[in-house]
Protein backbone atom coordinates (compact mmCIF):
# COMPACT_ATOMS: atom_id res chain seq x y z
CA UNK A 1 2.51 31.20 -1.72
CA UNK A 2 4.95 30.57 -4.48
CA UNK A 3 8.66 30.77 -3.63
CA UNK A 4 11.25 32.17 -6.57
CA UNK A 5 13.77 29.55 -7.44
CA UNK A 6 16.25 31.49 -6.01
CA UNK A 7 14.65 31.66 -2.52
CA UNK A 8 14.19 28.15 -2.75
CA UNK A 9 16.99 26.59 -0.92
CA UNK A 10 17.24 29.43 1.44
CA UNK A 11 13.76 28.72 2.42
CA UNK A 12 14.17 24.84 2.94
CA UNK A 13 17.20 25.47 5.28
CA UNK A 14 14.84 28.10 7.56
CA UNK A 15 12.51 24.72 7.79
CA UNK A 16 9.59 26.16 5.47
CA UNK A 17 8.60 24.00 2.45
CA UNK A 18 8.67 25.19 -1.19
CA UNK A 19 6.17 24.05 -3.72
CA UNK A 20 2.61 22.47 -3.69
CA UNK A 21 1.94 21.80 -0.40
CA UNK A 22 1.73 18.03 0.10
CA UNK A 23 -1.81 16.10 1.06
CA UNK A 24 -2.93 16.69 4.20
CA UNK A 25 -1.22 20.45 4.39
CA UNK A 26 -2.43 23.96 3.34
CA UNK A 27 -0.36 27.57 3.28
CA UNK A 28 -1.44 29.83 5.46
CA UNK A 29 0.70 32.31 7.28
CA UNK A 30 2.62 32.88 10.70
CA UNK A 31 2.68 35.97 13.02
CA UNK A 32 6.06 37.29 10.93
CA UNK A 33 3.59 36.94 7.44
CA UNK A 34 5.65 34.34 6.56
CA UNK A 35 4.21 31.48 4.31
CA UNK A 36 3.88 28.10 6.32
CA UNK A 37 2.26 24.43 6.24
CA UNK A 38 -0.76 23.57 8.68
CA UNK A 39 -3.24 20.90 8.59
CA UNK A 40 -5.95 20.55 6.55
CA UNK A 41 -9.23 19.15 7.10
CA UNK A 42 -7.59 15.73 5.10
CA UNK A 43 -4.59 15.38 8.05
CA UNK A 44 -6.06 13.23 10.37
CA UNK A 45 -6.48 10.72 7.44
CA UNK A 46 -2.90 11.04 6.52
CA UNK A 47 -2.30 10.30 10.40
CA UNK A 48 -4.92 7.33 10.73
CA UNK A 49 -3.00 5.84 7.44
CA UNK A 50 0.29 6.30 9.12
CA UNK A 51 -1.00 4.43 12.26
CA UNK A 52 -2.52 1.41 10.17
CA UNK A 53 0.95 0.97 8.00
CA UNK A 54 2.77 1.03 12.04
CA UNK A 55 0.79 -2.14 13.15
CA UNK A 56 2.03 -3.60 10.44
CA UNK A 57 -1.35 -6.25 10.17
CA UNK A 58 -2.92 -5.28 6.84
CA UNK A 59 -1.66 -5.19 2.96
CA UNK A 60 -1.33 -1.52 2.03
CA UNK A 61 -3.84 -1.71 -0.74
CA UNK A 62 -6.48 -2.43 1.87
CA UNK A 63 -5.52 0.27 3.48
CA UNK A 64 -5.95 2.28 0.46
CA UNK A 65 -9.17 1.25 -0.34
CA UNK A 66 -10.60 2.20 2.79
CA UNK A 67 -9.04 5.79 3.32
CA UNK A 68 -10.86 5.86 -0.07
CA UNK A 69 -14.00 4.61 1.62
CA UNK A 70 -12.68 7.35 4.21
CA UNK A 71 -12.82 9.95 1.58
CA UNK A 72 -8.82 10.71 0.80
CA UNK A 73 -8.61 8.71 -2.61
CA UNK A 74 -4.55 8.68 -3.54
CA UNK A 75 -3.39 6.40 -6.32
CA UNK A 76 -0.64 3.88 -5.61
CA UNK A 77 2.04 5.76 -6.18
CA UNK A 78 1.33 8.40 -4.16
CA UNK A 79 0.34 6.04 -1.12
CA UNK A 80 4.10 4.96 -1.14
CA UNK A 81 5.18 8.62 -2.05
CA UNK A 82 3.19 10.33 1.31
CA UNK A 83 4.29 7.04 4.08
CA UNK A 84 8.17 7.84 2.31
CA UNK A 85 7.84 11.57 3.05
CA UNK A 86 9.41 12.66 6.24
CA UNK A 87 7.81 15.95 5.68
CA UNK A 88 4.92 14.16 7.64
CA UNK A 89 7.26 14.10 10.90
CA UNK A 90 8.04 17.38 10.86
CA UNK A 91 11.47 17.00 8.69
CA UNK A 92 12.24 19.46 5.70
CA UNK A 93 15.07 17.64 2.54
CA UNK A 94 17.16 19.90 0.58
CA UNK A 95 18.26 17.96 -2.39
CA UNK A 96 22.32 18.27 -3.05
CA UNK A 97 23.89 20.35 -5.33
CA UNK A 98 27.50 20.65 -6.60
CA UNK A 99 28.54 22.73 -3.63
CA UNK A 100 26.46 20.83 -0.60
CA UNK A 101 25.69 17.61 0.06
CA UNK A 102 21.62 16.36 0.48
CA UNK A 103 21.04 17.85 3.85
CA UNK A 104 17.75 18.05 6.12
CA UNK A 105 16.53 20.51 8.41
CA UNK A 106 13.68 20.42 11.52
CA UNK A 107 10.69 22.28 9.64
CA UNK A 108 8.83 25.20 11.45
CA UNK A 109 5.23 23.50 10.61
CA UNK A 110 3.27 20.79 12.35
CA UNK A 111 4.24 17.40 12.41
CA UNK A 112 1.33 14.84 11.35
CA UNK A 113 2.86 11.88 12.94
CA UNK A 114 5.48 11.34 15.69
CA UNK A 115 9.24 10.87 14.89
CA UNK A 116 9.27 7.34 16.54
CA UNK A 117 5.98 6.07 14.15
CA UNK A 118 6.98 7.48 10.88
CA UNK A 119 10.12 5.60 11.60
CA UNK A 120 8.55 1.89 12.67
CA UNK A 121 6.76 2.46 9.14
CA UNK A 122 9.91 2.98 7.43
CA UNK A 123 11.29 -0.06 8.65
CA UNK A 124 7.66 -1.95 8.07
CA UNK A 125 8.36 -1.44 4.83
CA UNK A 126 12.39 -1.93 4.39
CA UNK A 127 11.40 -5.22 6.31
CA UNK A 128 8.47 -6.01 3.46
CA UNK A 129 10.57 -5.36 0.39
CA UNK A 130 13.44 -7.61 1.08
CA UNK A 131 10.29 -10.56 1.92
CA UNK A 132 9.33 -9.35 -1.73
CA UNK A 133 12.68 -9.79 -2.73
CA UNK A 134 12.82 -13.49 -1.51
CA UNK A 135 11.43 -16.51 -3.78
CA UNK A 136 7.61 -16.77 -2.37
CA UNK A 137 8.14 -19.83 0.13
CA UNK A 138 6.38 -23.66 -0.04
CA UNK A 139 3.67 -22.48 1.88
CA UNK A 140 3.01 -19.77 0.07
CA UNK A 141 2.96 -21.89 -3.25
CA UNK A 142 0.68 -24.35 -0.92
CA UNK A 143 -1.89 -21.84 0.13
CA UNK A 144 -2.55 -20.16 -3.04
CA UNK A 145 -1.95 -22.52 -6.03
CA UNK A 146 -4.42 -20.66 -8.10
CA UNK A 147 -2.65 -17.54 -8.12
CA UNK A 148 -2.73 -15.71 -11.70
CA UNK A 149 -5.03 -18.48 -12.86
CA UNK A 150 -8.12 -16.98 -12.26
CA UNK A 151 -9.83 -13.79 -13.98
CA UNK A 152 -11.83 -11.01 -12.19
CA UNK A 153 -15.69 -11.27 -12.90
CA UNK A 154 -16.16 -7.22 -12.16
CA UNK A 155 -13.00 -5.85 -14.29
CA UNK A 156 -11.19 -9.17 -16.27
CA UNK A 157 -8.33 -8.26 -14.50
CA UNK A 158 -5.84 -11.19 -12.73
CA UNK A 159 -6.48 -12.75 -9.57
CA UNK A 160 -3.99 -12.63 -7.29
CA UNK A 161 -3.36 -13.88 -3.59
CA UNK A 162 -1.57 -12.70 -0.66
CA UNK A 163 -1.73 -13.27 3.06
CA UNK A 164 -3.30 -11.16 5.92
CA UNK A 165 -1.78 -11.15 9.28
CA UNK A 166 -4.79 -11.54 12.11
CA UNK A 167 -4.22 -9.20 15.09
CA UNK A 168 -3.61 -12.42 17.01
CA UNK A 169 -0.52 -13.03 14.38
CA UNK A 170 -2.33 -15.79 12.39
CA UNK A 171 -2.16 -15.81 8.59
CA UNK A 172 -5.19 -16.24 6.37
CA UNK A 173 -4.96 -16.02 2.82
CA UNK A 174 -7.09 -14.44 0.04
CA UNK A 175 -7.45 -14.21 -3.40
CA UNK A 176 -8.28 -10.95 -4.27
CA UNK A 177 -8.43 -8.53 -7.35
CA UNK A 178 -5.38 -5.79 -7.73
CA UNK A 179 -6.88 -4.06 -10.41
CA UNK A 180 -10.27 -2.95 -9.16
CA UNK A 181 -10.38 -4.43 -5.55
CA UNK A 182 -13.80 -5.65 -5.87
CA UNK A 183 -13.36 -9.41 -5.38
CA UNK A 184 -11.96 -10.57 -2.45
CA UNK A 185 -11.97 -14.65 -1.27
CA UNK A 186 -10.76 -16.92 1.54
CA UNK A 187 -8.58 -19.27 -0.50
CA UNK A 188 -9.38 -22.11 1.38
CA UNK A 189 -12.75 -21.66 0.47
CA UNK A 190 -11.71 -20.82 -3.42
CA UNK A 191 -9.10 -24.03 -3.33
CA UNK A 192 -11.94 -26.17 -1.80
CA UNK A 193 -14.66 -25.47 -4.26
CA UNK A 194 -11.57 -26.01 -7.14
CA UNK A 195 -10.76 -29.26 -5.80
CA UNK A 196 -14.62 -30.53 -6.13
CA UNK A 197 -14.57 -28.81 -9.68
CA UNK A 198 -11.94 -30.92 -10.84
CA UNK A 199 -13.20 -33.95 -9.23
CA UNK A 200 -16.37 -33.66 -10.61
CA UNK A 201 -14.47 -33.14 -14.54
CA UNK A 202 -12.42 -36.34 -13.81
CA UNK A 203 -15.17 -38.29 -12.36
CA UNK A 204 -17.47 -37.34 -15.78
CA UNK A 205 -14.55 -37.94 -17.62
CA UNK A 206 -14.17 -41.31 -16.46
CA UNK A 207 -17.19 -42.40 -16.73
CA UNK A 208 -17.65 -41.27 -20.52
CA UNK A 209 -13.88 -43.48 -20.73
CA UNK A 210 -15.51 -46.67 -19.60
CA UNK A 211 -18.90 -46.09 -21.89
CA UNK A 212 -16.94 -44.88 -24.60
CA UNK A 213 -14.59 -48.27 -24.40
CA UNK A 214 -17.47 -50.74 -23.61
CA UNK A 215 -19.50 -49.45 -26.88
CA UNK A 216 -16.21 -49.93 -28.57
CA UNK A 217 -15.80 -53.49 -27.00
């Protein structure tokens, strides 16, 4: 239900949305034949991913991947777009003009998510970025020394590391693959089998040293 651009901002401050209705909402109708969000058959997805960001105990590209494996497949971008919307808590934004400042209005459709959750997940994530912000710390560095050293055997692409938080608040780290998200490894294990790698290469180069010298001799 397409709304002229002149009924636009007149619409936004009644509390009904203008424009493609965002994942997890449909148009439909009211009992004045007005145009108005409701759910969709995706919403409770867009809930569920609302719920995992709020515990705040997983990276959000796992839990991408699995409300892909869910069946709602959303690219990066619009991940952080939809947990950034307050649309989702039943909010409606009317960009500023010359005349009137960026305002916001309660919307007439169905929240997906409570007030008090979509804002813990706002501050989840004002709380990550400024960590992201911050030089990685020793323990980082100590944990996962092979970060952006090793290659992706699916895709080629970069091997990168990050840490998990445990529901009991422990932190494990993996190396995993950003690209394609198919390789995924305790880095203990991976910094382990590295460490016997390299021992073997200095051990067999040590021992071709002292042949090598005692031919020479």
């Amino acid at each position: 239900f397409p709304v002229t651009k002149r009924g636009h901002r007149g619409a936004r401050k009644a509390g009904r949305w203008t424009g493609t209705a965002p994942i997890g909402y449909k148009y439909s109708r009211d009992s004045e034949d007005k145009s108005i969000l409701v759910p969709d058959q995706r919403a409770p997805l867009i809930t569920w991913m609302f719920q995992e960001v709020g515990k705040d105990e997983r990276l959000l590209s796992e839990i991408r991947r699995e409300l892909s494996a869910r069946g709602l497949y959303v690219g990066r971008s619009n991940f952080s777009l939809i947990i950034r919307n307050p649309i989702y808590k039943g909010i409606i934004t009317l960009k500023g003009n010359e005349s009137e400042p960026e305002t916001t209005y309660n919307g007439v459709h169905e929240p997906l998510v409570s007030a008090e959750l979509f804002d813990e997940v706002q501050a989840i994530l004002l709380g990550r970025q400024k960590k992201q912000k911050k030089h990685i710390n020793i323990r980082d560095h100590d944990e996962l020394p092979l970060r952006g050293l090793l290659s992706c055997s699916k895709c080629g692409g970069h091997i990168t590391g990050s840490a998990s938080r445990s529901r009991n608040g422990e932190r494990h780290y993996y190396y995993h693959c950003n690209e394609c998200g198919k390789e995924r490894y305790r880095a203990e294990v991976v910094n382990t089998e590295m460490e016997k790698l390299l021992q073997t290469i200095e051990d067999s180069y040590r021992d071709w040293e002292t042949t090598h010298v005692n031919e020479i001799g």
